[in-house]
Each structure stands twice: as C-alpha cells, then as structure tokens.
PDB file of N, CA and C in Angstrom:
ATOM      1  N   UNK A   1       0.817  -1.196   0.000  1.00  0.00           N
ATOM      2  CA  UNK A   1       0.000   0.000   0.000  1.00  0.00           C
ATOM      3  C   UNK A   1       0.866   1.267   0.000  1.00  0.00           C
ATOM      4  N   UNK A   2       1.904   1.490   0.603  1.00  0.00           N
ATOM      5  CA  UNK A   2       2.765   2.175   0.377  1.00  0.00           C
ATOM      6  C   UNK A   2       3.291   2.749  -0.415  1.00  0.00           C
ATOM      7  N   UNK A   3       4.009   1.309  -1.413  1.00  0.00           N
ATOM      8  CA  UNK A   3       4.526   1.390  -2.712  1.00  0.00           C
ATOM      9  C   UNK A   3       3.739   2.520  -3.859  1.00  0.00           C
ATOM     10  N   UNK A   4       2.078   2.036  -3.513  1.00  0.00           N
ATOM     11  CA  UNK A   4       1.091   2.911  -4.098  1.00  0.00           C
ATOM     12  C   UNK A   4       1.179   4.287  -3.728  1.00  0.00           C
ATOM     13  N   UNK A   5       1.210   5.094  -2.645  1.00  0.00           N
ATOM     14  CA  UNK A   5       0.902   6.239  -2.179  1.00  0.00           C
ATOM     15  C   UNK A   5       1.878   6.765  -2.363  1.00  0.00           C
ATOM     16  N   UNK A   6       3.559   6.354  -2.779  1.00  0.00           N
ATOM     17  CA  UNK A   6       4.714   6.862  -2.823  1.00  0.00           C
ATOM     18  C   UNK A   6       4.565   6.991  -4.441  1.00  0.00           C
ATOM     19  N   UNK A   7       4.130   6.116  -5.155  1.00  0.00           N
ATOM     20  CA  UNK A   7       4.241   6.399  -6.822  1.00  0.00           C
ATOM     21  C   UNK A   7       3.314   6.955  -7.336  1.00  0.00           C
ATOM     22  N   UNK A   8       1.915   6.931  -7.258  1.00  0.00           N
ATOM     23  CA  UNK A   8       0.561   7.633  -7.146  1.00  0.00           C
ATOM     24  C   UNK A   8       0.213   8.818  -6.392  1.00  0.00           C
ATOM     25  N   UNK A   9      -0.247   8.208  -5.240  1.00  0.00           N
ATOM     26  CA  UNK A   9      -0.509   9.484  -4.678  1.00  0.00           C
ATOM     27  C   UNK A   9      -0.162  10.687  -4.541  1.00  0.00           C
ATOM     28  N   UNK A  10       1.283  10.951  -3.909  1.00  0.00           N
ATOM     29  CA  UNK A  10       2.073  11.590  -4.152  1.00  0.00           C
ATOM     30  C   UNK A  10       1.992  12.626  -5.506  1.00  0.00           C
ATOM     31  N   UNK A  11       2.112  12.302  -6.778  1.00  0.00           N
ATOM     32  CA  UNK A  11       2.067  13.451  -7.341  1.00  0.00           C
ATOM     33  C   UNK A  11       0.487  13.565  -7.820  1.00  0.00           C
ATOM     34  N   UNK A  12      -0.185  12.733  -7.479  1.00  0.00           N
ATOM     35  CA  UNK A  12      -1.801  12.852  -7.534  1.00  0.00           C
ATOM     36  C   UNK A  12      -2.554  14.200  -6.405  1.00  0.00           C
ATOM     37  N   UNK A  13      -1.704  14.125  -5.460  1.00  0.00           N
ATOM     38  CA  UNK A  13      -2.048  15.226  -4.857  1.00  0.00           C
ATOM     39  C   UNK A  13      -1.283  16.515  -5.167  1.00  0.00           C
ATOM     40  N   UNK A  14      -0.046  16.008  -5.174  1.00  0.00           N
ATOM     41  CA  UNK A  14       0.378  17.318  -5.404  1.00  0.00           C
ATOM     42  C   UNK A  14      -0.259  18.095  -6.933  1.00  0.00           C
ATOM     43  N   UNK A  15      -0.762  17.431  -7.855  1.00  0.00           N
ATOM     44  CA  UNK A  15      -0.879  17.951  -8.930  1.00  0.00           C
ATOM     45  C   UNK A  15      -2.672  18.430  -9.383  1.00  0.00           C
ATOM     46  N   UNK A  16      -2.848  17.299  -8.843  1.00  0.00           N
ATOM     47  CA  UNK A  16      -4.846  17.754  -8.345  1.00  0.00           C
ATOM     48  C   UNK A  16      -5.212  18.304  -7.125  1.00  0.00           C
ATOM     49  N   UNK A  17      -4.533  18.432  -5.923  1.00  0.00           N
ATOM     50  CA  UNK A  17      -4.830  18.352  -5.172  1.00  0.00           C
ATOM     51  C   UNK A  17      -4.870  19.654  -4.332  1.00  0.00           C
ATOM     52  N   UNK A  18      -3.469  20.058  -4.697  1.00  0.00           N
ATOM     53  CA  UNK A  18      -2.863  21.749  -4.925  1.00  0.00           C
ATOM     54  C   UNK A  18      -2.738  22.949  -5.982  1.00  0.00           C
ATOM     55  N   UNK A  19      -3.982  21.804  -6.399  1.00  0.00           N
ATOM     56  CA  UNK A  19      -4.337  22.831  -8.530  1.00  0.00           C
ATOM     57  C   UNK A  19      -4.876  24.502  -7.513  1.00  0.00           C
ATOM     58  N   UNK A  20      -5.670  24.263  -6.622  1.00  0.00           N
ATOM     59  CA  UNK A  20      -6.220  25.551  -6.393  1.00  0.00           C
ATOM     60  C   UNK A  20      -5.344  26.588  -6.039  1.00  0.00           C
ATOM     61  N   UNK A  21      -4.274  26.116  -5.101  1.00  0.00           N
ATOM     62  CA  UNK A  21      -3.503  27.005  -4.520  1.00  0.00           C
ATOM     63  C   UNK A  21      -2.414  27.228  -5.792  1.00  0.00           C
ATOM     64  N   UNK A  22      -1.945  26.584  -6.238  1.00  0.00           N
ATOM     65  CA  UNK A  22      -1.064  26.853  -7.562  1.00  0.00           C
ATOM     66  C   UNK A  22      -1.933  27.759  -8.733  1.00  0.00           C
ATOM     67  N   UNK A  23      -3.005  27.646  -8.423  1.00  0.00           N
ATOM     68  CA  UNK A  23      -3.822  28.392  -9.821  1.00  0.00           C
ATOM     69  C   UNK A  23      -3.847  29.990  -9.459  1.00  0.00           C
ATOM     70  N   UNK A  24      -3.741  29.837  -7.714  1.00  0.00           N
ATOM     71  CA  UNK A  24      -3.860  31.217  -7.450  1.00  0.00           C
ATOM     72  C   UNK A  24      -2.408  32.197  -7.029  1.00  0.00           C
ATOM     73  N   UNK A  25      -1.268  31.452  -7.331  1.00  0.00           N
ATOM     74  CA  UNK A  25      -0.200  31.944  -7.450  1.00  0.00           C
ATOM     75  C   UNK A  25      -0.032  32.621  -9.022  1.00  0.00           C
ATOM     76  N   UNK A  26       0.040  33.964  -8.508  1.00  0.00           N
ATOM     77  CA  UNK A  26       0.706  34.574  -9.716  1.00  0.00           C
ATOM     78  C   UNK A  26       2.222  35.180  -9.652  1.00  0.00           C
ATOM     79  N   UNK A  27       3.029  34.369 -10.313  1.00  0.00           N
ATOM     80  CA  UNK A  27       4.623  34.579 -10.316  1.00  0.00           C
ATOM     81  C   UNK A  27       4.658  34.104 -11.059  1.00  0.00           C
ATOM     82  N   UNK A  28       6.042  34.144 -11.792  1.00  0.00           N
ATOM     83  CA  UNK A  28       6.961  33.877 -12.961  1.00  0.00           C
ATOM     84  C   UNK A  28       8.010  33.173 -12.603  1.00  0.00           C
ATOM     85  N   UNK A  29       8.445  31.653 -13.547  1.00  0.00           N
ATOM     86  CA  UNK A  29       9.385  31.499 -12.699  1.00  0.00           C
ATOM     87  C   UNK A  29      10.274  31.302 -14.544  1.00  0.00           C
ATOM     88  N   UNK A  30      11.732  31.504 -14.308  1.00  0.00           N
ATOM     89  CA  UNK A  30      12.431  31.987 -15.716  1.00  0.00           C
ATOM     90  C   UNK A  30      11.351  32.573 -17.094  1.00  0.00           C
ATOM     91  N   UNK A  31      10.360  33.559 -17.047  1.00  0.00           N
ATOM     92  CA  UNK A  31       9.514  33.861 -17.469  1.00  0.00           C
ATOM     93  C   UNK A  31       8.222  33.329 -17.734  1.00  0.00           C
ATOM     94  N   UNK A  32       7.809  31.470 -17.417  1.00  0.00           N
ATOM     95  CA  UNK A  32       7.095  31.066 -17.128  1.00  0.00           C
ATOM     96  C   UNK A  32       5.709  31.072 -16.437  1.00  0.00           C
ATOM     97  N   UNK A  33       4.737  31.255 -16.280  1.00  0.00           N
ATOM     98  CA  UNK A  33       3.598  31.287 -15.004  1.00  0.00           C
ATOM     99  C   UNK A  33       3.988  29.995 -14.076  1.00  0.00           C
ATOM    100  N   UNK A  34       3.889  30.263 -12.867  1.00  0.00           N
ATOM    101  CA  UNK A  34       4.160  28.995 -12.480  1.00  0.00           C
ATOM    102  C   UNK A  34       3.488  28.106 -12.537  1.00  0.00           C
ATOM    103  N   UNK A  35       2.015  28.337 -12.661  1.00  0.00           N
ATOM    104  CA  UNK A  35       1.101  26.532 -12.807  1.00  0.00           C
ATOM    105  C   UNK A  35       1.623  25.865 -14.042  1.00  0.00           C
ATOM    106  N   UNK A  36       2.148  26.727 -14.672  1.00  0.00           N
ATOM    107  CA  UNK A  36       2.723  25.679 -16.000  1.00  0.00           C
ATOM    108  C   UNK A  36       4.241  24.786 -15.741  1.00  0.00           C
ATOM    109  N   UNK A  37       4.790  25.647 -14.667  1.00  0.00           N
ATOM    110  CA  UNK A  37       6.147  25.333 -14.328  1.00  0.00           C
ATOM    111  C   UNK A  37       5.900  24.446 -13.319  1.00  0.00           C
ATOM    112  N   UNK A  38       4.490  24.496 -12.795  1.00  0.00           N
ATOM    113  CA  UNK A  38       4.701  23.242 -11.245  1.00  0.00           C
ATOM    114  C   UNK A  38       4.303  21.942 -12.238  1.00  0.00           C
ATOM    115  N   UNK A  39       2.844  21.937 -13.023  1.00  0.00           N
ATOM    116  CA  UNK A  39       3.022  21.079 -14.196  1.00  0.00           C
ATOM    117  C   UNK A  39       4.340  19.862 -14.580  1.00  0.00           C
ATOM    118  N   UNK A  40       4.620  21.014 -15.010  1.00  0.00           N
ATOM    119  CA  UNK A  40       6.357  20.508 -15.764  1.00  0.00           C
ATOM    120  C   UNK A  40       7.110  19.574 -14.847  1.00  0.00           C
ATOM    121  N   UNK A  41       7.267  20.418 -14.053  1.00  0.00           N
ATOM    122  CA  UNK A  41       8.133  19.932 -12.534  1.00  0.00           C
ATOM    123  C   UNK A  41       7.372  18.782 -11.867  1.00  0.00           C
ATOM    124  N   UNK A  42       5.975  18.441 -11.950  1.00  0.00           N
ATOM    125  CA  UNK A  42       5.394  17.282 -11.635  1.00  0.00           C
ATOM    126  C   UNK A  42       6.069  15.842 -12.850  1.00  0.00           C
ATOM    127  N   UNK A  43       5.957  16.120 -13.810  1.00  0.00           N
ATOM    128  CA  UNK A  43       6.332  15.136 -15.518  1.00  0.00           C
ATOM    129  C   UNK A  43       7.520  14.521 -14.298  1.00  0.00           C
ATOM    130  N   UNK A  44       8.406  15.408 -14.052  1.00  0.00           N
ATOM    131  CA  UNK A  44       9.345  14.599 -14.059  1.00  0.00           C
ATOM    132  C   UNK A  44       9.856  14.470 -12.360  1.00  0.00           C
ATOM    133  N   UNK A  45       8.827  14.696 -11.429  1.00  0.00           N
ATOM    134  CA  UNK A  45       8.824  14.329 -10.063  1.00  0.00           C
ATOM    135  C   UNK A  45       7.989  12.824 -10.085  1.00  0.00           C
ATOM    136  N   UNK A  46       6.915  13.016 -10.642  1.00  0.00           N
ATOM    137  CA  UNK A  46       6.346  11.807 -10.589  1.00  0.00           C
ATOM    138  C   UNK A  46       6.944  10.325 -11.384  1.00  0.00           C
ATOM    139  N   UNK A  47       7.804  11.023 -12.342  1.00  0.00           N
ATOM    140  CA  UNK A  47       9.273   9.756 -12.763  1.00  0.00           C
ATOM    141  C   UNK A  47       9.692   9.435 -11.386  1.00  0.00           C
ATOM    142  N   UNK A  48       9.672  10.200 -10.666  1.00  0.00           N
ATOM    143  CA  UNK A  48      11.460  10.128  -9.608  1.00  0.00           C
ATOM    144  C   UNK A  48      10.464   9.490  -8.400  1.00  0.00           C
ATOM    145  N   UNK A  49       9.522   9.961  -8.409  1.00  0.00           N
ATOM    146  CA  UNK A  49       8.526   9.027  -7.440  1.00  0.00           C
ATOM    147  C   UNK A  49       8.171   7.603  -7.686  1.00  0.00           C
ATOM    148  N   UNK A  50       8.057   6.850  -8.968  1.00  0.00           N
ATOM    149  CA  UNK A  50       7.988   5.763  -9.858  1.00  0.00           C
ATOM    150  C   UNK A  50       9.166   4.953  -9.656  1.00  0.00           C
ATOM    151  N   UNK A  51      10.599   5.762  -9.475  1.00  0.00           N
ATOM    152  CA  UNK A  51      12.002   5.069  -9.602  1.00  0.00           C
ATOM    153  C   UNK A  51      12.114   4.723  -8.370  1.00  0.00           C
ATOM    154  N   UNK A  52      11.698   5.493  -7.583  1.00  0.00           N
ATOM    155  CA  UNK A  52      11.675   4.988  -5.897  1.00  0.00           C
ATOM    156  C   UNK A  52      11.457   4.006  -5.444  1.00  0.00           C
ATOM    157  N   UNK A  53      10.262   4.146  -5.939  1.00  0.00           N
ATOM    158  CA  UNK A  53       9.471   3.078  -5.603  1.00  0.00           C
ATOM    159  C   UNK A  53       9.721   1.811  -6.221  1.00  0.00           C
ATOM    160  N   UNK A  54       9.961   1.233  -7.234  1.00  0.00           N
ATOM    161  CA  UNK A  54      10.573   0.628  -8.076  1.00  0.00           C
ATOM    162  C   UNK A  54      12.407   0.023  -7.192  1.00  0.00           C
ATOM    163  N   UNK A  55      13.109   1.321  -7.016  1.00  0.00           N
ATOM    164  CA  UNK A  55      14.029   0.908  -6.163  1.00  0.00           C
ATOM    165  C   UNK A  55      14.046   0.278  -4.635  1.00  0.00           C
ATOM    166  N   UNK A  56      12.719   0.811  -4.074  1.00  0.00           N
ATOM    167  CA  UNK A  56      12.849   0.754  -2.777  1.00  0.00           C
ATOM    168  C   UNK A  56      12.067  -1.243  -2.338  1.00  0.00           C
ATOM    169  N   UNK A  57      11.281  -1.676  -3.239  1.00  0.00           N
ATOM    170  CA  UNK A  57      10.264  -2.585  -3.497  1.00  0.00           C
ATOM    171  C   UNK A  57      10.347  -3.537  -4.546  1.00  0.00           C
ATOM    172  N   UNK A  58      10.476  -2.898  -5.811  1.00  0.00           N
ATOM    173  CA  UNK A  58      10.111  -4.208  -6.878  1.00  0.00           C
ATOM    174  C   UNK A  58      11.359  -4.217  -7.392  1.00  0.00           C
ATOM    175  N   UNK A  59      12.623  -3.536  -7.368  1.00  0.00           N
ATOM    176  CA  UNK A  59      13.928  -4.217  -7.743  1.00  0.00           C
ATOM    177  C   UNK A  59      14.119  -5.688  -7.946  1.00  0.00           C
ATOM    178  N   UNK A  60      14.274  -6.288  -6.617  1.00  0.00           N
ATOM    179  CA  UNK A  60      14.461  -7.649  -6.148  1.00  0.00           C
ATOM    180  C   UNK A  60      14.023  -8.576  -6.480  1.00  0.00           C
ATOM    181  N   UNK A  61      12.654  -8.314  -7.088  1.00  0.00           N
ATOM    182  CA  UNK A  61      11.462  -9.450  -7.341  1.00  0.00           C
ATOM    183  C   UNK A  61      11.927 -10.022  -8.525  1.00  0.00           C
ATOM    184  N   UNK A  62      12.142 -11.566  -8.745  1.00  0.00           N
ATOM    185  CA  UNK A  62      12.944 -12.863  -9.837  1.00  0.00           C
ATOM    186  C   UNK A  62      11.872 -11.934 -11.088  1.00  0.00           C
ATOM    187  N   UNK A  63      12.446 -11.857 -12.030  1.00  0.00           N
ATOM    188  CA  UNK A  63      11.484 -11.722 -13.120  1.00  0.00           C
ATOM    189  C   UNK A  63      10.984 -12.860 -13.709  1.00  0.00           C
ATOM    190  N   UNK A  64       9.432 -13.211 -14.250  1.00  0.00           N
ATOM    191  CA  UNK A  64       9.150 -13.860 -14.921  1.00  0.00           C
ATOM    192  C   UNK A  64       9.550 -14.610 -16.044  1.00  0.00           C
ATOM    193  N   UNK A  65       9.404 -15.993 -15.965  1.00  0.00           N
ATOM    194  CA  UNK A  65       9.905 -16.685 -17.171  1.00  0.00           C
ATOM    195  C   UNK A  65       9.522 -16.203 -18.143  1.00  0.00           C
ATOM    196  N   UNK A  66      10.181 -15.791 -19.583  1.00  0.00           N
ATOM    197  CA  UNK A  66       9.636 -15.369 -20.897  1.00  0.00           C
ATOM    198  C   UNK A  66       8.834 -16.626 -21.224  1.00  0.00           C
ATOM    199  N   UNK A  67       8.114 -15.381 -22.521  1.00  0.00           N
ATOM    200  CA  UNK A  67       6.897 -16.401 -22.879  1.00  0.00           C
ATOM    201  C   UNK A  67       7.485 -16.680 -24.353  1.00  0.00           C
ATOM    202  N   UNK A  68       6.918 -18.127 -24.938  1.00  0.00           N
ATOM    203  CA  UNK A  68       7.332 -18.125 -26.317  1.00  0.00           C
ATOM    204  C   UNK A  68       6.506 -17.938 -27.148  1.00  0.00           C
TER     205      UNK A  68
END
C-alpha cells in the first residue's frame, strides 16, 4: 500500500490536489507562469517518485519466465 501512495498518490495530490492554490499563485518562474512550471516539474517528479518506488520494493522481485 505504500509502494502505491509513494508512486501515485504523491504526485496525484500534489498535482490535483494543490491545482487551487497553484492556480492562485501569480509569479513567474524563468519567465514562465508557475502553474505551467509546477506542471512541468510534476512530468518529471512523478518519474522520480515511480524510480523509488521501483528501487525501494520491486527491484528484487525474480522476473518472470519469458513467454514463447
């Protein structure tokens, strides 16, 4: 259940969850708006949340015999 809330949830909230408060930030970030820049910055947090998890859990596990 974990595994789930660390690869899912995680940027499920941060990205739905904090849409309101990010929608109501108005700043620029390298000329950007930032809801487009937290966006962005989610693509590739929610990779790094996926690799974690992946590292921390399903590394180890024998892989399946191929199929013919």
């Amino acid at each position: 259940m974990l595994k789930v809330l660390i690869g899912l949830g995680i940027p499920y909230i941060a990205v739905i969850g904090l849409l309101p408060w990010v929608a109501s930030v108005d700043r620029f970030v390298f000329g950007v708006p930032f809801i487009y820049m937290w966006i962005f910055i989610w693509f590739v947090l929610t990779s790094a949340c996926m690799y974690t998890v992946w590292c921390l859990y399903d590394r180890d596990e024998p892989e399946s015999a191929p199929h013919h």
